[in-house]
C-alpha atoms as a PDB file:
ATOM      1  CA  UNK A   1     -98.361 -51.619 107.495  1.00  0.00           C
ATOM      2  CA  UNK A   2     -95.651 -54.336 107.083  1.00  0.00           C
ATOM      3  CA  UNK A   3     -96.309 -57.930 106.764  1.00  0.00           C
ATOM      4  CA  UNK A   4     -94.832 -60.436 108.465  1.00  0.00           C
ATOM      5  CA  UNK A   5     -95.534 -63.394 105.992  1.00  0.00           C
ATOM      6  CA  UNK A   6     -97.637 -65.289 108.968  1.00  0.00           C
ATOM      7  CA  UNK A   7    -100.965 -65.888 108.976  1.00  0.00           C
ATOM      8  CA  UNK A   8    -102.687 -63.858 111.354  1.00  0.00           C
ATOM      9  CA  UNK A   9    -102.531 -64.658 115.283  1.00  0.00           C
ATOM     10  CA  UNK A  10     -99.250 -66.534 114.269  1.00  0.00           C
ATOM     11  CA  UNK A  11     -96.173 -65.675 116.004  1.00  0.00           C
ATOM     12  CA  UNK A  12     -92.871 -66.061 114.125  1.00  0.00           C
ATOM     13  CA  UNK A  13     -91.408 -68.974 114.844  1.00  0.00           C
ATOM     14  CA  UNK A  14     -93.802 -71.239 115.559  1.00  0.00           C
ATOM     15  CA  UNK A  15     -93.819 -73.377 112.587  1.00  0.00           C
ATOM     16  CA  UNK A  16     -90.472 -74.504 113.668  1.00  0.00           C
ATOM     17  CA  UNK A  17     -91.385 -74.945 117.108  1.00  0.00           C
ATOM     18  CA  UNK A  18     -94.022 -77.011 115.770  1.00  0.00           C
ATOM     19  CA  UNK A  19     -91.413 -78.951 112.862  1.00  0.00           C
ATOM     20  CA  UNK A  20     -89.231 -79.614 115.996  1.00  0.00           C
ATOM     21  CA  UNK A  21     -91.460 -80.953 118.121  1.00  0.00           C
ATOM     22  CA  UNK A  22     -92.560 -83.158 115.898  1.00  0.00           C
ATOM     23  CA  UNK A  23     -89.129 -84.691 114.931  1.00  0.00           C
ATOM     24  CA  UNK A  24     -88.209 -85.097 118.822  1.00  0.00           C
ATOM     25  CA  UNK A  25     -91.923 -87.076 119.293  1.00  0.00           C
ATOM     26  CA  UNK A  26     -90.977 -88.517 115.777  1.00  0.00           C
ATOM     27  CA  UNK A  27     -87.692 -89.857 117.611  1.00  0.00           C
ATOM     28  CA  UNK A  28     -89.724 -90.896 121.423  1.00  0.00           C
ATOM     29  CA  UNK A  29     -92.119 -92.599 118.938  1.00  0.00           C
ATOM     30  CA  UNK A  30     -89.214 -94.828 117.315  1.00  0.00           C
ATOM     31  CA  UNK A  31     -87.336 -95.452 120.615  1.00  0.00           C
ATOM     32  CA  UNK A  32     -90.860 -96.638 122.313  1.00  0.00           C
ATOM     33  CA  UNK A  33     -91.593 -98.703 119.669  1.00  0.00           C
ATOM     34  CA  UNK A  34     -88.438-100.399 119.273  1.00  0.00           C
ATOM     35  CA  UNK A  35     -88.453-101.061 123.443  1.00  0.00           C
ATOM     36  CA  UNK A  36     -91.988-101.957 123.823  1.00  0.00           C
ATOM     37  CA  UNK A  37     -94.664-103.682 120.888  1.00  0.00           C
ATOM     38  CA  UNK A  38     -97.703-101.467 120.952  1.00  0.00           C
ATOM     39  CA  UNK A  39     -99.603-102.463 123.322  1.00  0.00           C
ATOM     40  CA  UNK A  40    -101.284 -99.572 124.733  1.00  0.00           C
ATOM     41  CA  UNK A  41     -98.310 -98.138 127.486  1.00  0.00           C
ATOM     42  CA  UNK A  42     -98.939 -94.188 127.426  1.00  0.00           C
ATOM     43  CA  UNK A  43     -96.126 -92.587 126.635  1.00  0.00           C
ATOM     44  CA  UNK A  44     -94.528 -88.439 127.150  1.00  0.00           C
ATOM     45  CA  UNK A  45     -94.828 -86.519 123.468  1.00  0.00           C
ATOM     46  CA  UNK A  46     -94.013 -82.702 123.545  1.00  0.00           C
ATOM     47  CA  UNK A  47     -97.323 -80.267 122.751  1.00  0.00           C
ATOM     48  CA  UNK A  48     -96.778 -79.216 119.418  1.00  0.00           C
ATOM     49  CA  UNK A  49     -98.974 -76.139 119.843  1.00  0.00           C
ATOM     50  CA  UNK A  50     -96.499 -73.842 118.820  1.00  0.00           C
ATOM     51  CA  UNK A  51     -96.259 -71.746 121.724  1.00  0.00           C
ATOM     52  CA  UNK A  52     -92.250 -71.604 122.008  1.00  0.00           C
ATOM     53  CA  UNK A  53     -92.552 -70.850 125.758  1.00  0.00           C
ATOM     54  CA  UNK A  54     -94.891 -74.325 126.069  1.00  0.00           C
ATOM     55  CA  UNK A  55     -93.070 -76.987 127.979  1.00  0.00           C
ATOM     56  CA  UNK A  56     -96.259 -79.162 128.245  1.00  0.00           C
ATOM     57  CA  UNK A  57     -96.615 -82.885 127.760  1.00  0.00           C
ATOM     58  CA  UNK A  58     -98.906 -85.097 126.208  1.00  0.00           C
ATOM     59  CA  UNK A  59     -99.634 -89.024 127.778  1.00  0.00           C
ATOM     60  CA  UNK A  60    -100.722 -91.261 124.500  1.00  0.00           C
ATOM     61  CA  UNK A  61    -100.312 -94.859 123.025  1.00  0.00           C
ATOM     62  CA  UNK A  62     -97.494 -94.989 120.400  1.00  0.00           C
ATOM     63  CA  UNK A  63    -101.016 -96.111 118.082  1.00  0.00           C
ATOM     64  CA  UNK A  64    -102.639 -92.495 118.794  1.00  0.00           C
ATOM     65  CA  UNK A  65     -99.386 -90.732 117.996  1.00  0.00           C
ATOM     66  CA  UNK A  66     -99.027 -92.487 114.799  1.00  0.00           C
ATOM     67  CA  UNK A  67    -102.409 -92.001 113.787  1.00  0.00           C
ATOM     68  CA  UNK A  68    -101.896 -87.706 114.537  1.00  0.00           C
ATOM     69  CA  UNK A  69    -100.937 -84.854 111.795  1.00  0.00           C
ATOM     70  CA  UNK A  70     -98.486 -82.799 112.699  1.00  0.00           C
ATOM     71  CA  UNK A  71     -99.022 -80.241 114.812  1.00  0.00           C
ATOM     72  CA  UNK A  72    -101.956 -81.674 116.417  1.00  0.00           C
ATOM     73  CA  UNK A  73    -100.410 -83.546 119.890  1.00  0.00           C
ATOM     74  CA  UNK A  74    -101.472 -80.669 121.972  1.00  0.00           C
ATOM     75  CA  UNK A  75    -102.038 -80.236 125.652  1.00  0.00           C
ATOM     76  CA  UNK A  76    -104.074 -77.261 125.335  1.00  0.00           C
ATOM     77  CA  UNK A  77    -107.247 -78.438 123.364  1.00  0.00           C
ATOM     78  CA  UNK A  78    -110.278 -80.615 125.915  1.00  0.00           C
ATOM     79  CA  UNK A  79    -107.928 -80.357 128.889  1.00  0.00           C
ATOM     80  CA  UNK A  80    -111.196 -80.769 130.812  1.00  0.00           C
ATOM     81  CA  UNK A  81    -111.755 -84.356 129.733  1.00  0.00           C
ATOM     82  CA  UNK A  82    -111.397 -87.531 131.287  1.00  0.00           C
ATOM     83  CA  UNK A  83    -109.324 -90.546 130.023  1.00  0.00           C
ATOM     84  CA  UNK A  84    -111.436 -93.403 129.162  1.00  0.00           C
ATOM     85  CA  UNK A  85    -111.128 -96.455 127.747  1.00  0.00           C
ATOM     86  CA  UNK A  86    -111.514 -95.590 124.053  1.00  0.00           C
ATOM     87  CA  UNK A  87    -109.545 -92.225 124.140  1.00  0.00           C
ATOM     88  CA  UNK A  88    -106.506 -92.648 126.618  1.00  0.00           C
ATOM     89  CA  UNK A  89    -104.917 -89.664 125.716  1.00  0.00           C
ATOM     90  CA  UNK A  90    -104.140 -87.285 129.133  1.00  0.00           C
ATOM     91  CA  UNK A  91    -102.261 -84.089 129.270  1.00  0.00           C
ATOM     92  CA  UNK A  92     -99.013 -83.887 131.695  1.00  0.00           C
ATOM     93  CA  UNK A  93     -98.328 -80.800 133.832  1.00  0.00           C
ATOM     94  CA  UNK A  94     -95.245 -78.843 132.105  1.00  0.00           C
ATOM     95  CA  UNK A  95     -91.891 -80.250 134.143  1.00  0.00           C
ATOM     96  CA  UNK A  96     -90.907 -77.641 136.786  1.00  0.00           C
ATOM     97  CA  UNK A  97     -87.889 -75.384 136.408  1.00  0.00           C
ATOM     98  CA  UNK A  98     -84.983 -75.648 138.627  1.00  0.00           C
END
């Protein structure tokens, strides 16, 4: 059997979905930041789940995106919870196609 060089359950592909992601939150972080001080406004960061088909977003304060690792804004991990006051961080329905 072939390898493909992934780890297992890893599809081609998504370490640069992830890699991109990141740079394009990387880039919403900077513009936010040099708009508005940091002062808790939620702001829209792509999931960086690596899913290439996910168009899912990701509500947090410019201070909870700087403090996350790559590859770990993601709208598909404790979808269930609430927002609360010490962990603001929501998950946006994916934007609808036309």
């Amino acid at each position: 059997m072939a390898t493909t060089g992934y780890p297992p359950n890893e599809a081609p592909g998504s370490r640069a979905a992830v890699g991109i992601r990141r740079f394009a939150n990387d880039k919403i972080a900077e513009a936010a930041a040099s708009f508005l001080p940091n002062d808790g406004t939620w702001f829209e960061f792509l999931c960086e789940c690596g899913d290439l088909s996910c168009r899912a977003l990701v509500q947090m304060t410019l201070g909870e995106y700087q403090a996350s690792s790559p590859g770990s804004v993601s709208a598909h991990k404790d979808t269930e919870r609430t927002a609360t006051k010490d962990d603001q961080s929501r998950v946006s329905p994916p934007p609808s196609r036309m």
